[in-house]
Protein backbone atom coordinates (compact mmCIF):
# COMPACT_ATOMS: atom_id res chain seq x y z
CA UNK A 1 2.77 32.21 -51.57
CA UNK A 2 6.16 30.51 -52.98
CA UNK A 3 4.12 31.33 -56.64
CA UNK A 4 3.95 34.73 -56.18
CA UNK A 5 7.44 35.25 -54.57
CA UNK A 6 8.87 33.47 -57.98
CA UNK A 7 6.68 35.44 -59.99
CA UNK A 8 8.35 38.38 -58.32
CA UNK A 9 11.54 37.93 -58.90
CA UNK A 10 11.04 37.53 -62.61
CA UNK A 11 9.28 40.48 -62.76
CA UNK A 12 12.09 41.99 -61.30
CA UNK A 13 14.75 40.13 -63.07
CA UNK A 14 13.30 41.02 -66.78
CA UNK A 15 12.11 44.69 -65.84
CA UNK A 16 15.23 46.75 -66.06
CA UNK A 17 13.73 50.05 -66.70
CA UNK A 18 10.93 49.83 -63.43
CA UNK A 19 10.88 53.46 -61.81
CA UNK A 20 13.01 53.39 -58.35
CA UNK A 21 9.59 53.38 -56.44
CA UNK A 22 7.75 50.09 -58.53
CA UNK A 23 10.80 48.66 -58.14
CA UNK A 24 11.27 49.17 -54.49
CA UNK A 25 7.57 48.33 -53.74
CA UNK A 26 7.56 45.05 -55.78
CA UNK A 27 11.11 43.97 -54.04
CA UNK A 28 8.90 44.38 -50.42
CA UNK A 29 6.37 42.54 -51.76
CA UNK A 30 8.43 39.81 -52.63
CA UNK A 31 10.45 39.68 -49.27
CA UNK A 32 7.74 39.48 -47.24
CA UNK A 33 6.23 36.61 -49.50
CA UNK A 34 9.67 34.32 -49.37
CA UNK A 35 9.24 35.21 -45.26
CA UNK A 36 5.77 33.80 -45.48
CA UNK A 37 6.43 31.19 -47.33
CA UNK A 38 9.49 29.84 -45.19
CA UNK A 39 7.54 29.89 -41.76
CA UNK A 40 4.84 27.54 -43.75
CA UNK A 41 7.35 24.97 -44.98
CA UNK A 42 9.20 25.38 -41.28
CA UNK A 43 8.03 22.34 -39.63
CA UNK A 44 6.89 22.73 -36.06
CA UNK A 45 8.65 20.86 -33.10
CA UNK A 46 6.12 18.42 -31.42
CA UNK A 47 5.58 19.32 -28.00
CA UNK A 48 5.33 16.32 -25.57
CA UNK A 49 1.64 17.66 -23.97
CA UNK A 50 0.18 15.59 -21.08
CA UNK A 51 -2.91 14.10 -21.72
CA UNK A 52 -5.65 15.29 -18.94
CA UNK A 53 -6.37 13.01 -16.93
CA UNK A 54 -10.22 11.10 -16.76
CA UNK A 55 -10.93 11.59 -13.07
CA UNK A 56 -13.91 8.69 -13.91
CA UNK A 57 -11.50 6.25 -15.68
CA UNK A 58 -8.65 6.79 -12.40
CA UNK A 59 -11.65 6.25 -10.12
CA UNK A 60 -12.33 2.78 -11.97
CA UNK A 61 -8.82 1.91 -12.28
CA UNK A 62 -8.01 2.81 -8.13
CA UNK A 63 -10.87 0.96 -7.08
CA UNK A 64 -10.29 -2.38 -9.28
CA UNK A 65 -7.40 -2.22 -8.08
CA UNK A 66 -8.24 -2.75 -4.04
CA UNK A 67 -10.86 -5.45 -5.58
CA UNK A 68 -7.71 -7.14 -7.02
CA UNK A 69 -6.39 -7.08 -3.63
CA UNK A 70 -9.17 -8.45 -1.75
CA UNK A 71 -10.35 -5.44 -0.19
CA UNK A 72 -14.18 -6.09 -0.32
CA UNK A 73 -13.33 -9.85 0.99
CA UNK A 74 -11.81 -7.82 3.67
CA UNK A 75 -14.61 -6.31 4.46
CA UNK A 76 -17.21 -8.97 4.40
CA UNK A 77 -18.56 -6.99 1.01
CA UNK A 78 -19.17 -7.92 -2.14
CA UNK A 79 -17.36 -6.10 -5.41
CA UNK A 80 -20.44 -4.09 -6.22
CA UNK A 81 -20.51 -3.44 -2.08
CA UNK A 82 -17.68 -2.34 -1.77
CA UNK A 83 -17.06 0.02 -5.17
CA UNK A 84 -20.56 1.53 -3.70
CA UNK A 85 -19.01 2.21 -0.70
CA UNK A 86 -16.07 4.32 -2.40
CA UNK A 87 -16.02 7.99 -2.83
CA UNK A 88 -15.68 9.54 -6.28
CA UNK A 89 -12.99 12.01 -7.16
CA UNK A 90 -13.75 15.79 -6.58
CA UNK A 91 -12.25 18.18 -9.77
CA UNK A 92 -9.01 18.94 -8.88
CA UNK A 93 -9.18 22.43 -7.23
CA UNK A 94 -7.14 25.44 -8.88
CA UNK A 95 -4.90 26.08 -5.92
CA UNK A 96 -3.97 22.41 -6.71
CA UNK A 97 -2.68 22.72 -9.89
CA UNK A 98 0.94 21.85 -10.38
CA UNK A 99 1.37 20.77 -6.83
CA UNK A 100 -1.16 18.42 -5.70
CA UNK A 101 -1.46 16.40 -9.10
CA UNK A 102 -1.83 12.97 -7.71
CA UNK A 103 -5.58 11.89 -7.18
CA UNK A 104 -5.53 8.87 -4.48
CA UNK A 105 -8.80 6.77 -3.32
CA UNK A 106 -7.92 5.92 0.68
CA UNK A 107 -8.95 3.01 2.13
CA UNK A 108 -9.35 4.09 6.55
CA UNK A 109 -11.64 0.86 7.73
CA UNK A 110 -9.12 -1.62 7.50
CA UNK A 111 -5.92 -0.98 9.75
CA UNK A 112 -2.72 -0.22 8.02
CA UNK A 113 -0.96 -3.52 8.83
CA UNK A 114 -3.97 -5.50 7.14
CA UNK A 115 -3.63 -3.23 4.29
CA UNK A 116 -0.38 -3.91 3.92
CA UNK A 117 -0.78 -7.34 4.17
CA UNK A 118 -3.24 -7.36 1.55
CA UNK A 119 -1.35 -5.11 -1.02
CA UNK A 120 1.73 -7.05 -0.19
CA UNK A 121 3.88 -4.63 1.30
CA UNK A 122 6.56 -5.92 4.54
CA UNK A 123 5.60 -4.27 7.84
CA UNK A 124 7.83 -3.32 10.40
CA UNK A 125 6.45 -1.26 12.88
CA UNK A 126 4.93 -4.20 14.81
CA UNK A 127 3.50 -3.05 18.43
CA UNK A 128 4.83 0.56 17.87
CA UNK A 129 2.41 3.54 18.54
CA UNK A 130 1.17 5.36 15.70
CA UNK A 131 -0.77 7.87 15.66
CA UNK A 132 -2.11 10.73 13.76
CA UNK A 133 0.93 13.85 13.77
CA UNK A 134 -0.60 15.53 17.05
CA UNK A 135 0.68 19.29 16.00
CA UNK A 136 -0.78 19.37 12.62
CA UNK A 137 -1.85 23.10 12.26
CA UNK A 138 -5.58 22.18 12.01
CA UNK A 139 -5.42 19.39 14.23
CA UNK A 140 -6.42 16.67 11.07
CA UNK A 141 -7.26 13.53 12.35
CA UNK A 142 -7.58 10.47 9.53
CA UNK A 143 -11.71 9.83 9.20
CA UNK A 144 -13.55 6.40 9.60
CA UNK A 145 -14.77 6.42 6.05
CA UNK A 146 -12.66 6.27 2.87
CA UNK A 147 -11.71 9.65 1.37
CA UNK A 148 -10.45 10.81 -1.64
CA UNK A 149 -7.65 13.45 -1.60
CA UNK A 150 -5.06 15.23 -4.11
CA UNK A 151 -1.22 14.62 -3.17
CA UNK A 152 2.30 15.57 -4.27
CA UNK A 153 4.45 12.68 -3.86
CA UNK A 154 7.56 14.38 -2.35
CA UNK A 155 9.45 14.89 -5.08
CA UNK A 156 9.71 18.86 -4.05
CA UNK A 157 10.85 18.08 -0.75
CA UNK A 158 14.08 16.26 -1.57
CA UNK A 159 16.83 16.14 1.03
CA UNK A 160 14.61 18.12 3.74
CA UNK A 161 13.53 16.14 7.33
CA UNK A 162 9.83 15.55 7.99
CA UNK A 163 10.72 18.10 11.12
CA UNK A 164 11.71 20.67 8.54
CA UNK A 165 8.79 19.89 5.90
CA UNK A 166 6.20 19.73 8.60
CA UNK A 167 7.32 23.48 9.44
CA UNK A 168 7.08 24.92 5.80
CA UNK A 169 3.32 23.19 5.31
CA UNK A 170 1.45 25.80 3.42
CA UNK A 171 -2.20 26.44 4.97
CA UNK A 172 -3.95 24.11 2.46
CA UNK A 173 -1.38 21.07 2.80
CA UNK A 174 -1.05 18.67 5.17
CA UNK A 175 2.09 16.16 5.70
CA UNK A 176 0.64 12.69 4.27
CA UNK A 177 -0.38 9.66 6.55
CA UNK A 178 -0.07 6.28 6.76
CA UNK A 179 -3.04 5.86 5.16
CA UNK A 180 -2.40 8.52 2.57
CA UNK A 181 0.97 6.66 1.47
CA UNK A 182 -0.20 3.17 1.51
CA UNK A 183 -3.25 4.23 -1.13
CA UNK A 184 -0.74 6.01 -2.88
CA UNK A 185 1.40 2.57 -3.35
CA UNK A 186 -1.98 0.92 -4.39
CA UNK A 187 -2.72 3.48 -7.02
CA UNK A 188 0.77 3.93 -8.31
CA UNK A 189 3.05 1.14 -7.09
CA UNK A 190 6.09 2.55 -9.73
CA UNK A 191 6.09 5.65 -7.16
CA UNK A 192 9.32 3.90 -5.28
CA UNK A 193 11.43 3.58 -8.50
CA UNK A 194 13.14 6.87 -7.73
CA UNK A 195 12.79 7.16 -4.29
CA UNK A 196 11.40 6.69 -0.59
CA UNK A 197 8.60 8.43 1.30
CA UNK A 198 8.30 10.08 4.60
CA UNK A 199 5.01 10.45 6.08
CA UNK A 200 4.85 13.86 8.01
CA UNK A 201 1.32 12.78 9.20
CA UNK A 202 2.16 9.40 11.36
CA UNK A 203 3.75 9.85 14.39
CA UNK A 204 5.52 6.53 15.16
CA UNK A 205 6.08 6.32 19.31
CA UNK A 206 7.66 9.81 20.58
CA UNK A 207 10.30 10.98 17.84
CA UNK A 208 9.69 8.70 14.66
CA UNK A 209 7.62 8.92 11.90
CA UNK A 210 6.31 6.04 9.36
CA UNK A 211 7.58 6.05 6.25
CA UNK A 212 7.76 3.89 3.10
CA UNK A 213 10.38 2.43 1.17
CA UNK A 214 12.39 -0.41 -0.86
CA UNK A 215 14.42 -3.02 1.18
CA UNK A 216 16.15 -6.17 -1.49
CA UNK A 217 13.50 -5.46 -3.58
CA UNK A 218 11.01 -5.64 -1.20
CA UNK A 219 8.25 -2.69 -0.61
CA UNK A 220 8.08 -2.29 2.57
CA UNK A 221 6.37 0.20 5.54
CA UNK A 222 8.80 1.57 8.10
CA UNK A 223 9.81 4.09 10.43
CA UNK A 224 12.61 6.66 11.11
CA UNK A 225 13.65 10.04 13.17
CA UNK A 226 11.97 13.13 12.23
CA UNK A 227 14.86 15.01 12.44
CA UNK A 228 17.12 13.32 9.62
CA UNK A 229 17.27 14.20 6.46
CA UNK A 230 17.90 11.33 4.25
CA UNK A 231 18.71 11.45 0.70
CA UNK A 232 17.01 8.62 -0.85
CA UNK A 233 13.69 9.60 1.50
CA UNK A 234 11.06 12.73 0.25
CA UNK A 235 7.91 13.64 2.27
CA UNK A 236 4.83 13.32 0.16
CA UNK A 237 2.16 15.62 1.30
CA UNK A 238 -1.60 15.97 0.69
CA UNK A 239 -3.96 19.24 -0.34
CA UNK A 240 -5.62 20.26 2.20
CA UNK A 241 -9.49 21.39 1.65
């Protein structure tokens, strides 16, 4: 291409006496080859492109990770036991795509103040009542088995109250749970670098719900009013199938 386009212009250059129309035709020709040629030698910007993710290698890395944490012990299982006795991840459905990116293994047998025990997260609801969020729209109520589910981890919901987020739900989300958040912690314990979550889906006595957070350093599980809108808190939510 950059051959021809020189090869032009010589033509052009030591060709005084071309007719009008050669001469107009060749001068085209050459254009569009210096054109051509320039986009080639234009590098192209990298684009920073996410690598999918291997829902079989996240699977493997989730569950080692409750392993790590004594989960199985736990449970009176052994490792092979208890990795049996986890769920595998479901493809990530369409309607989930750019909002429910997170894939989470939960862990319901063990109650969430063992759990956090064992993952080493502070626990401060003590004796308090918690319960599964009694309105939720389709009545969801956290199963006896583990699960796996897809989650956003409230990132979108930034300086909105779990009373205000658990209005605007959409009709295949649900506000995430106790459980939900303290799997999500297991999975991805960097999660409460840039912030704290609210957990639309535990009701903590009458007008709380749990949440978790960063106190001196510490991880921690806590509680606070549905109604306030704090601005280091977001409410991470799950898909809803």
């Amino acid at each position: 291409m950059i051959e021809w386009a020189k090869a032009g212009r010589d033509i052009l250059s030591q060709n005084k006496n071309l007719a009008p129309i050669e001469k107009a035709l060749l001068e085209s020709s050459v254009q569009t080859a210096e054109l051509a040629a320039g986009a080639l030698l234009t590098p192209v910007p990298d684009i920073a492109v996410e690598p999918k993710l291997n829902l079989n290698q996240e699977w493997m890395r989730q569950s080692q990770r409750y392993i790590d944490f004594g989960f199985h012990t736990k449970l009176g299982l052994t490792e092979e036991e208890y990795l049996d006795s986890l769920p595998k991840f479901e493809p990530q459905p369409e309607a989930f795509k750019g909002r429910f990116d997170i894939p989470v293994i939960v862990e319901t047998r063990i109650l969430p103040q063992e759990q956090a025990a064992l993952a080493k997260l502070n626990y401060y609801l003590g004796e308090l009542k918690i319960a599964d969020w009694s309105k939720d729209p389709n009545k969801y109520k956290t199963p006896d088995k583990p699960y796996t589910t897809w989650m956003q981890d409230g990132k979108g919901n930034l300086n909105k109250s779990v009373e205000n987020v658990r209005k605007a739900l959409a009709k295949d989300e649900r506000g995430a749970s106790i459980f939900d958040c303290i799997a999500l912690f297991i999975a991805r314990p960097e999660i409460l670098k840039d912030h704290s979550i609210d957990l639309p889906g535990t009701s903590v006595g009458s007008v709380d719900a749990a949440c978790l957070g960063v106190w001196f350093d510490r991880p921690e599980v806590c509680y606070g009013r549905v109604g306030h809108a704090n601005p280091g808190f977001v409410s991470a939510s799950c898909g809803r199938v």
